[in-house]
N, C-alpha and C. Protein backbone atom coordinates (compact mmCIF):
# COMPACT_ATOMS: atom_id res chain seq x y z
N UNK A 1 77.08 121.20 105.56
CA UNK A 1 77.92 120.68 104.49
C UNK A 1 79.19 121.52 104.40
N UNK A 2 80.15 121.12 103.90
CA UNK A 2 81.50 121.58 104.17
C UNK A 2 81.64 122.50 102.63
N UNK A 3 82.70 123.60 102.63
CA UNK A 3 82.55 124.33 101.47
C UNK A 3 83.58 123.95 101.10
N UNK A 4 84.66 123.34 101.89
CA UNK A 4 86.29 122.68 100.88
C UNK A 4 85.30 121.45 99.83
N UNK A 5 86.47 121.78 98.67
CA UNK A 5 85.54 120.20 97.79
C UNK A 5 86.80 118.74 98.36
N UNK A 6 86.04 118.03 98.99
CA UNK A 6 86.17 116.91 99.56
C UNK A 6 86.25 115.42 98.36
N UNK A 7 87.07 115.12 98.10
CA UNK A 7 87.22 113.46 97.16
C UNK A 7 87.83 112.66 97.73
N UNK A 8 86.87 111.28 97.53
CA UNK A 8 87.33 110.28 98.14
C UNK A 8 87.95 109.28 96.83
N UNK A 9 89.19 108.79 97.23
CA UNK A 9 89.92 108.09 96.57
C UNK A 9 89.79 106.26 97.08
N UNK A 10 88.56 105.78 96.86
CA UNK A 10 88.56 104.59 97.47
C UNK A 10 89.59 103.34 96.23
N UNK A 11 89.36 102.59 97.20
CA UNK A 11 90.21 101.39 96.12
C UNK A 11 90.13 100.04 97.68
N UNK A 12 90.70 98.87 97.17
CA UNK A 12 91.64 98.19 98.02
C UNK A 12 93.04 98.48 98.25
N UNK A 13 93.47 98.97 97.37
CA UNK A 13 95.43 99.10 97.53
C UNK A 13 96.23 98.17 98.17
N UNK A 14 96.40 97.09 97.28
CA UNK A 14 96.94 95.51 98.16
C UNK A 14 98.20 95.60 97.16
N UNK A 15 99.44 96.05 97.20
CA UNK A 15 99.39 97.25 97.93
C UNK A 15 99.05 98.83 97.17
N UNK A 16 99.34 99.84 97.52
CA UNK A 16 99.42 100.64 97.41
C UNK A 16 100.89 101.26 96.47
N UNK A 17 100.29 101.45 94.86
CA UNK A 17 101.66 101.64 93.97
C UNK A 17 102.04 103.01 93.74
N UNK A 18 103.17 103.34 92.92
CA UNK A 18 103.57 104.51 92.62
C UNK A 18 101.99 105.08 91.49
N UNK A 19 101.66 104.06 90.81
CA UNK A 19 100.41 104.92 90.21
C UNK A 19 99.34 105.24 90.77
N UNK A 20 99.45 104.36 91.88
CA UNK A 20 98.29 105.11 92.80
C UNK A 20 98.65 106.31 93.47
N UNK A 21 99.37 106.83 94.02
CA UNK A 21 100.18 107.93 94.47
C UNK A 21 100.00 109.02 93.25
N UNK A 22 100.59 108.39 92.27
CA UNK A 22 100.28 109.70 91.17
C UNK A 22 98.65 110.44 90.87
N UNK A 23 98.08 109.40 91.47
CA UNK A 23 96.82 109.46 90.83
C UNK A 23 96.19 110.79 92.48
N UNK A 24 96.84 110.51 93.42
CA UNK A 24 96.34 111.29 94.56
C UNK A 24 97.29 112.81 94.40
N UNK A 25 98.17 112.60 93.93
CA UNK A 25 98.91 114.02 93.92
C UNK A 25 97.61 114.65 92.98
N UNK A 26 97.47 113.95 91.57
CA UNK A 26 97.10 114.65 90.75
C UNK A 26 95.56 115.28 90.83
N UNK A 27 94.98 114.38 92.17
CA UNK A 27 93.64 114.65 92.76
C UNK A 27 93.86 115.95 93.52
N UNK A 28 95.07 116.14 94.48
CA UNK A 28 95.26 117.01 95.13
C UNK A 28 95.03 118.77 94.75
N UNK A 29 95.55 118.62 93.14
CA UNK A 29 95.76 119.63 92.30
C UNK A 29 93.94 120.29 92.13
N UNK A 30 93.18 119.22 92.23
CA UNK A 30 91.85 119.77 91.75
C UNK A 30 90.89 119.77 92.74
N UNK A 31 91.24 118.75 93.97
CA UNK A 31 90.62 119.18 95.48
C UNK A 31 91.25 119.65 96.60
N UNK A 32 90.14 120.18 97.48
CA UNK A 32 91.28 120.86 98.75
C UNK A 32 91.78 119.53 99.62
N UNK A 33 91.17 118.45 99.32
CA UNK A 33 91.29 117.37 100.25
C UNK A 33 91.01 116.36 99.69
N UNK A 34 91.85 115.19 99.76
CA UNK A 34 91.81 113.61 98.82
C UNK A 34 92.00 112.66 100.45
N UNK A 35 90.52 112.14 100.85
CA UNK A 35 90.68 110.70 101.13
C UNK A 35 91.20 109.50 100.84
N UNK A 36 91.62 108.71 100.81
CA UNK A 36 92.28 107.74 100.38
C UNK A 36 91.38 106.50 100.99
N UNK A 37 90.70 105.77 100.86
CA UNK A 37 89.78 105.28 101.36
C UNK A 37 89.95 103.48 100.48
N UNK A 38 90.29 103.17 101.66
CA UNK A 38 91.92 101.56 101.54
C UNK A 38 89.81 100.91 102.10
N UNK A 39 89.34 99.83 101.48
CA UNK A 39 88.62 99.08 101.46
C UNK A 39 88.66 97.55 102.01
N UNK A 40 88.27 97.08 102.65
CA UNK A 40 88.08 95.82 103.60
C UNK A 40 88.22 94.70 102.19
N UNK A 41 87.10 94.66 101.40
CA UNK A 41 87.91 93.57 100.22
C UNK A 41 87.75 92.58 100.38
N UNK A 42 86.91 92.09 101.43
CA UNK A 42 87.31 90.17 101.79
C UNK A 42 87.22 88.91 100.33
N UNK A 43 86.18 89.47 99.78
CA UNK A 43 85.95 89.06 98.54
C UNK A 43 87.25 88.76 97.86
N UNK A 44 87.90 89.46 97.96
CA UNK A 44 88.86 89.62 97.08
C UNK A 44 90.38 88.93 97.07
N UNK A 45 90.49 88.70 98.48
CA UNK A 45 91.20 87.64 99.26
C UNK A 45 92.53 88.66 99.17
N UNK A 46 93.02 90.07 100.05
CA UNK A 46 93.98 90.83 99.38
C UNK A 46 95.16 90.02 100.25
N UNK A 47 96.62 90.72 99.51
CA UNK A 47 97.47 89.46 100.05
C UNK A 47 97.89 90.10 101.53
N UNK A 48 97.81 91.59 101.66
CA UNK A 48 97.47 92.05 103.25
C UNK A 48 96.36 92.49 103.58
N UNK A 49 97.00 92.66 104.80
CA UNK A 49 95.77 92.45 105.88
C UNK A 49 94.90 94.23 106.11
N UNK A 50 93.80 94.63 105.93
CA UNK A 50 93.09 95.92 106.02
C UNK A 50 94.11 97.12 106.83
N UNK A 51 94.75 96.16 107.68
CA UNK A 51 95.43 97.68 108.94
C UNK A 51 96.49 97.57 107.91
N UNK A 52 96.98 97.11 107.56
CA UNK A 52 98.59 96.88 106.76
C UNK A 52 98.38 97.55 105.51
N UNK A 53 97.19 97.47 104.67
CA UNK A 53 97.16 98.38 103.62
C UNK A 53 96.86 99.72 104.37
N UNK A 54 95.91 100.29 105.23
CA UNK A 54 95.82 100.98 105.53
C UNK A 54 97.32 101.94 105.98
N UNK A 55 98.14 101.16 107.24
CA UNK A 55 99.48 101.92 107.51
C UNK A 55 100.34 102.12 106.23
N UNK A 56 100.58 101.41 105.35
CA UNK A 56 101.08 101.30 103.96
C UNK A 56 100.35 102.89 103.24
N UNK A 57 99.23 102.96 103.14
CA UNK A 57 99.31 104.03 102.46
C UNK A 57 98.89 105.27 103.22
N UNK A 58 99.46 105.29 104.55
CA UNK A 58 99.42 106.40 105.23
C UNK A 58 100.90 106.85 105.43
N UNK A 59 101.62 105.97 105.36
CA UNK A 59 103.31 105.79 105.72
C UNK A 59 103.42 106.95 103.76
N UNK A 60 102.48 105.99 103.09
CA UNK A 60 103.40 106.98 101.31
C UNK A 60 102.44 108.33 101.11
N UNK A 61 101.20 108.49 101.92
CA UNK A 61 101.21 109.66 101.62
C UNK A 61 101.53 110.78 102.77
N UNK A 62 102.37 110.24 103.89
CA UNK A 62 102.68 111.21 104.98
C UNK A 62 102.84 112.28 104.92
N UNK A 63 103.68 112.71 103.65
CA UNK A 63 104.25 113.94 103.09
C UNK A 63 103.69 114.87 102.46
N UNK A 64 102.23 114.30 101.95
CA UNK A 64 101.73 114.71 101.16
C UNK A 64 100.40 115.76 102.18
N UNK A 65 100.06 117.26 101.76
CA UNK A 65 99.11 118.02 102.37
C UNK A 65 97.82 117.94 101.88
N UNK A 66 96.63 117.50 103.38
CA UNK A 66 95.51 117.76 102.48
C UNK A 66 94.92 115.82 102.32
N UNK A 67 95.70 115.20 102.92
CA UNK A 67 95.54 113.90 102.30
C UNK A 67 95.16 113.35 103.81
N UNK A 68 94.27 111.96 104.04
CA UNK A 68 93.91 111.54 105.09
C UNK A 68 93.72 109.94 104.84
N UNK A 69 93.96 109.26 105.37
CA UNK A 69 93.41 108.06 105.03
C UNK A 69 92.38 107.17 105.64
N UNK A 70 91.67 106.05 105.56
CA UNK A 70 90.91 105.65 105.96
C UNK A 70 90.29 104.31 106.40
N UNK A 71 89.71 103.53 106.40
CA UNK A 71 89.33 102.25 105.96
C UNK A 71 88.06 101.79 106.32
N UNK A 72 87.48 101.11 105.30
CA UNK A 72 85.89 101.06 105.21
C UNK A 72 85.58 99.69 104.94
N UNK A 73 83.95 99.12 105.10
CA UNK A 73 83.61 98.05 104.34
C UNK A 73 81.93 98.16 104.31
N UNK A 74 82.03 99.22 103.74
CA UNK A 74 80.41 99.48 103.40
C UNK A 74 80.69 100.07 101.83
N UNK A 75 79.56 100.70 101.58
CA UNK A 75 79.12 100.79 100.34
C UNK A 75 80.05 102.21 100.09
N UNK A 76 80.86 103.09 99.00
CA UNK A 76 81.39 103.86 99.03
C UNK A 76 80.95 105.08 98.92
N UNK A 77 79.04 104.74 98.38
CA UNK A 77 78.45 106.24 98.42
C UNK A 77 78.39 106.36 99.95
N UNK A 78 77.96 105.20 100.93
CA UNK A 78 77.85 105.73 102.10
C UNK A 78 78.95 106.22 103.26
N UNK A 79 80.04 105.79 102.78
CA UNK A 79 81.53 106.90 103.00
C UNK A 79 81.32 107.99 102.35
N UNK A 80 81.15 108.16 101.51
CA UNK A 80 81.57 109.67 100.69
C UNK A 80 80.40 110.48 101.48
N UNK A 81 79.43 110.11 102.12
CA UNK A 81 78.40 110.76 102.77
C UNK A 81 78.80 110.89 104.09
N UNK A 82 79.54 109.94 104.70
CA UNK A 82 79.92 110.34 106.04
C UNK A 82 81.06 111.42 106.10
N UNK A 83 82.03 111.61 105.00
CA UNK A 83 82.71 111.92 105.15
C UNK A 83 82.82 113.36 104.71
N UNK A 84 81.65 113.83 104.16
CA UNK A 84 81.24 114.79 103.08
C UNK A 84 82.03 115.41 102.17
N UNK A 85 81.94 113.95 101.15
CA UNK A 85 82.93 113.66 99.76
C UNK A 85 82.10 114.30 99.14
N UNK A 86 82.05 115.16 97.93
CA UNK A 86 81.28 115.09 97.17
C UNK A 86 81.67 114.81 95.90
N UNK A 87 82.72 114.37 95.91
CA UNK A 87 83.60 113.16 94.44
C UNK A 87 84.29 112.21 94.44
N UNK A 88 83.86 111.44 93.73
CA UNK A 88 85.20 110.41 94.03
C UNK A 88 85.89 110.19 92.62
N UNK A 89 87.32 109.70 92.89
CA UNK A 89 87.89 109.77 92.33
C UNK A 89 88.63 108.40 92.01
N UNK A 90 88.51 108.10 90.20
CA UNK A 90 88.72 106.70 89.96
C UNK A 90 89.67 106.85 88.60
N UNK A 91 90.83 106.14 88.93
CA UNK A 91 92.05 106.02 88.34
C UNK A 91 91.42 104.98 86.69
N UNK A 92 91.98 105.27 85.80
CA UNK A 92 92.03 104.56 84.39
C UNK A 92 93.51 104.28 83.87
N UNK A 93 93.83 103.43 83.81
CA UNK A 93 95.42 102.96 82.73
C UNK A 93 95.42 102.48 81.50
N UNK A 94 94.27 101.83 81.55
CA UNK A 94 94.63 101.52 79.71
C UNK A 94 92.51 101.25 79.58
N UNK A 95 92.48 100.79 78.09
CA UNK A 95 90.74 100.92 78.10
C UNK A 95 90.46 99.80 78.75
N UNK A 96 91.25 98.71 79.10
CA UNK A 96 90.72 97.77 79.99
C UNK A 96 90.26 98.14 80.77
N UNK A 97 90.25 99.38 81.56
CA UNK A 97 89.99 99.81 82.80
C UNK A 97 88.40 100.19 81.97
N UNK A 98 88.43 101.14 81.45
CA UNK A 98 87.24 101.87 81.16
C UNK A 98 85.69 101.42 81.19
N UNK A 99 85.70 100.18 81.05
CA UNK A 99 84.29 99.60 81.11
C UNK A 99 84.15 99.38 82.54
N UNK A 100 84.73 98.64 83.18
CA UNK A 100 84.37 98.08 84.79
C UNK A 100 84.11 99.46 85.35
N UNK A 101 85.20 100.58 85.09
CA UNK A 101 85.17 101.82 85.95
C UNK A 101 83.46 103.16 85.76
N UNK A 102 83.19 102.72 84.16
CA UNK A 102 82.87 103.22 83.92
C UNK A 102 80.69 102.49 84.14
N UNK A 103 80.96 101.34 84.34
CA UNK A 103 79.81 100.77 85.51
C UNK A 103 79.64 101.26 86.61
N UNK A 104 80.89 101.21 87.62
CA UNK A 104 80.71 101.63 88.98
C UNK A 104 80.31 102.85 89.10
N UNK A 105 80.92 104.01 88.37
CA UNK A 105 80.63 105.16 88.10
C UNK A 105 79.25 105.52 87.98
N UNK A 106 78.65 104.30 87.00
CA UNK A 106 76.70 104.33 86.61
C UNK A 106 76.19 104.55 88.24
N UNK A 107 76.95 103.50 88.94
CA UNK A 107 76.10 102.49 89.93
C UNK A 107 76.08 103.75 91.18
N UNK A 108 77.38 104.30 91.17
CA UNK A 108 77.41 105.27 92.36
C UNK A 108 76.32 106.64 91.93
N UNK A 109 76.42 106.40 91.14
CA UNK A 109 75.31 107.92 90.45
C UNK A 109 73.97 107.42 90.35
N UNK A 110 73.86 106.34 90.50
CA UNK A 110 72.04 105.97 90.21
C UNK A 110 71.75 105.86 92.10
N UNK A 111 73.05 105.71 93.03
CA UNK A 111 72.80 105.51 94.10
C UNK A 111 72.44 106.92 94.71
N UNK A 112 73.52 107.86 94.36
CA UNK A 112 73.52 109.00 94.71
C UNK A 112 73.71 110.21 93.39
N UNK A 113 72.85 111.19 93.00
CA UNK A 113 73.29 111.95 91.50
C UNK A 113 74.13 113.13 91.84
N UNK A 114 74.32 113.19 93.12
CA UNK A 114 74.69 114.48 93.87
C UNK A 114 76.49 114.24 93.97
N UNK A 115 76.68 112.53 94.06
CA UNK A 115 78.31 112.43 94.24
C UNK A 115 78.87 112.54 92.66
N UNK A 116 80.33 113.51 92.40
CA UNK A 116 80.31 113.04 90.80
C UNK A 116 81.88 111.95 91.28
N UNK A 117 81.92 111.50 89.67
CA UNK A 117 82.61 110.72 89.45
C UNK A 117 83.65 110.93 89.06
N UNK A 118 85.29 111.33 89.13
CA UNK A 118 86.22 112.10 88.25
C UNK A 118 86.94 111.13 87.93
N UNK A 119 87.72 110.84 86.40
CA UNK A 119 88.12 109.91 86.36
C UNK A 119 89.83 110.08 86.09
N UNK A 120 90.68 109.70 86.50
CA UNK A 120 92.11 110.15 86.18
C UNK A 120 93.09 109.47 85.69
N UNK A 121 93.76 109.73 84.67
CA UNK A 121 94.81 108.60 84.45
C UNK A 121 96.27 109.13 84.95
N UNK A 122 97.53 107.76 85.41
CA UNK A 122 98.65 108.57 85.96
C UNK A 122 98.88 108.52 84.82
N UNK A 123 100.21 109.23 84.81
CA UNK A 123 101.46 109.30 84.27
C UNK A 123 101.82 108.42 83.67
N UNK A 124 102.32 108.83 82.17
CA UNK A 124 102.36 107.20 81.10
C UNK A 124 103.79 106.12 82.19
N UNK A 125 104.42 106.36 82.54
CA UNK A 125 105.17 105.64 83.14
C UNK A 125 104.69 104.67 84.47
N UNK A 126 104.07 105.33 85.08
CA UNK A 126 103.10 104.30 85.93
C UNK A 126 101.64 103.73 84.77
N UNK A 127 101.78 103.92 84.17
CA UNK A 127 100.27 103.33 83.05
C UNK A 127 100.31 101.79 83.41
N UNK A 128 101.71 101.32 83.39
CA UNK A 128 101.42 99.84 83.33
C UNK A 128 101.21 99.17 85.12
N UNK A 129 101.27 100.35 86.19
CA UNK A 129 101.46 99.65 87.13
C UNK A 129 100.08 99.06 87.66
N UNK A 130 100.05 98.25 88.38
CA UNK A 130 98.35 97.36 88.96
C UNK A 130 99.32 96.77 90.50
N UNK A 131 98.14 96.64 91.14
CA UNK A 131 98.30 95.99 92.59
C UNK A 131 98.74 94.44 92.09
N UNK A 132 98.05 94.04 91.36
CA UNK A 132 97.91 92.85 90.60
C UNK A 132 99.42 92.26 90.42
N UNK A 133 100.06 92.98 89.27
CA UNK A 133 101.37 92.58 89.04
C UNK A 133 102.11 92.78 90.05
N UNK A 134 102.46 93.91 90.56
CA UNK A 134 103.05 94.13 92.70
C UNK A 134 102.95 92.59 93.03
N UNK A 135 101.74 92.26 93.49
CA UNK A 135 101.60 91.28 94.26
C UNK A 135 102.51 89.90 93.93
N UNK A 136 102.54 89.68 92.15
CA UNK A 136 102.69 88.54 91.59
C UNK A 136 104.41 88.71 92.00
N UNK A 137 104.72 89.90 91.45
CA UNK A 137 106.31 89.62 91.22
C UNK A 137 106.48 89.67 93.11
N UNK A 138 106.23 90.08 93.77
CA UNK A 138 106.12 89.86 95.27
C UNK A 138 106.16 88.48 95.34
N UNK A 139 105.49 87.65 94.53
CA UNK A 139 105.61 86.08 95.39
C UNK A 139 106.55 85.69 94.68
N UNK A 140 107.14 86.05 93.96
CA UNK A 140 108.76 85.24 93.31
C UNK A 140 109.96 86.40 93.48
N UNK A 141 109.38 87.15 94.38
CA UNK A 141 110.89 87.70 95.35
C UNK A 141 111.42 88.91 93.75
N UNK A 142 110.50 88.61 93.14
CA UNK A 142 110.81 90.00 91.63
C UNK A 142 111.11 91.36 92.18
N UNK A 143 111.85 92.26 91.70
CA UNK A 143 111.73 93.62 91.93
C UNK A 143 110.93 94.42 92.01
N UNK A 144 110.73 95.23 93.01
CA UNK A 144 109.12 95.82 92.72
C UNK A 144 109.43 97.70 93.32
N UNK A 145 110.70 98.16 93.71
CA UNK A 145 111.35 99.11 94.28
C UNK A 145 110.64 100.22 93.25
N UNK A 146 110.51 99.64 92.19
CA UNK A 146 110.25 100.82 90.56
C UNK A 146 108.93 101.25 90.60
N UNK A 147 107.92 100.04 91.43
CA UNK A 147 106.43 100.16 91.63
C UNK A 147 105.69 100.99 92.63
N UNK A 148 106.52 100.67 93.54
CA UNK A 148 105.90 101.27 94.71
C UNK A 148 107.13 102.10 95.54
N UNK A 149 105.89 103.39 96.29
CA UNK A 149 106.61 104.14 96.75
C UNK A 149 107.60 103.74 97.85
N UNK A 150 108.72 104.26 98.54
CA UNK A 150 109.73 103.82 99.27
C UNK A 150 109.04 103.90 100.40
N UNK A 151 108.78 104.51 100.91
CA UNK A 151 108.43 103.55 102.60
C UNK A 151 107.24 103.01 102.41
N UNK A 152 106.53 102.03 101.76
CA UNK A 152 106.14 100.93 101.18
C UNK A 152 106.67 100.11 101.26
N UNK A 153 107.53 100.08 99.96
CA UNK A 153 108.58 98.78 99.99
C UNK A 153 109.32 98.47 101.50
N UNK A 154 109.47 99.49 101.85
CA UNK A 154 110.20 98.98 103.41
C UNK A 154 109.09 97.94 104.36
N UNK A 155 108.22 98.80 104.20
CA UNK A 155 107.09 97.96 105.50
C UNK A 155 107.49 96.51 104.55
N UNK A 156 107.23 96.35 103.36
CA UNK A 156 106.90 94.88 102.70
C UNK A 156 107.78 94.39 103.29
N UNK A 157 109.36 94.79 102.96
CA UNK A 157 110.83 93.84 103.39
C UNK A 157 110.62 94.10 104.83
N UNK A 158 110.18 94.31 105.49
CA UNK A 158 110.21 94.33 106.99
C UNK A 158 109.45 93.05 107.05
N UNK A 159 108.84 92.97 106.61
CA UNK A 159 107.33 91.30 106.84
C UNK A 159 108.43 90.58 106.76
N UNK A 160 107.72 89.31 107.38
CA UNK A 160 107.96 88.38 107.18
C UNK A 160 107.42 87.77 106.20
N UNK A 161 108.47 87.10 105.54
CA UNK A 161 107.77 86.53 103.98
C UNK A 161 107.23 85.73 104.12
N UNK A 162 106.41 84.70 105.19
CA UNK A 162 105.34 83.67 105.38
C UNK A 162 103.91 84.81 104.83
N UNK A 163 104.41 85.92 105.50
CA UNK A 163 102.91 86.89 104.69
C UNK A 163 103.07 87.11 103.52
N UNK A 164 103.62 86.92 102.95
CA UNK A 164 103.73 87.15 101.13
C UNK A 164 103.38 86.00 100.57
N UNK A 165 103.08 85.01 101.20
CA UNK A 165 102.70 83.63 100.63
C UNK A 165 101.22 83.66 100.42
């Protein structure tokens, strides 16, 4: 077992916002090492494609030390075990968040009692950001430069906008 403390930051990230970024700096501060662990999602129908979120949030945290990214489609205790996570780490913005987050949290601890759960909120200025809204103002060509980090937004305007549809 590894003696650095290891957290995995799973999510989908469709895409990947400035509050998610805040939320990995601020992981950084309390582990030696933050996974970023970009999720397959099919369920979920994301509006890119697994490698594209994946390069997307390897391109915004390039800069950043200590940070690795990933991509999975199994269960996230059984990443955090391959990877020897022994936390993961789950972002909150407003109490809407708090119940769903605060299930998964049950579910990963009844799976495993050994992984903990840390929970983080960004920065009141990213509070309001979600993949969700990104995506929406994305399909009506809305501004989104304020949301997401800059070489992000580039990969997006690089697409072709048949993929934003």
């Amino acid at each position: 077992m590894s003696t650095k403390t290891i957290a995995l930051y799973p999510g989908t990230f469709d895409p990947i916002t400035n509050g998610h970024f805040d939320i990995i700096e601020r992981g950084l501060r309390l582990f030696d090492e933050v996974i970023v662990a970009v999720a397959d999602s099919r369920d979920k129908r994301p509006m890119f494609t697994l490698q594209q979120r994946i390069e997307m949030a390897t391109l915004a945290t390039q800069d950043l030390k200590n940070v690795r990214v990933v991509g999975f489609d199994n269960l996230t205790v059984e990443l955090a075990h391959s990877l020897e996570a022994g936390f993961l780490i789950r972002g909150l913005r407003a109490v809407s968040d708090f119940e769903f987050e605060l299930q998964l949290g049950y579910l990963n601890h009844s799976l495993d009692p050994n992984i903990e759960t840390v929970y983080l909120m960004p920065r009141l200025k990213h509070a309001f950001i979600s993949s969700s809204i990104v995506r929406n103002l994305l399909k009506f060509n809305g501004k989104t430069d304020h949301l997401l980090p800059t070489t992000v937004q580039n990969v997006i305007w690089g697409m072709n906008s048949c993929t934003l549809q």
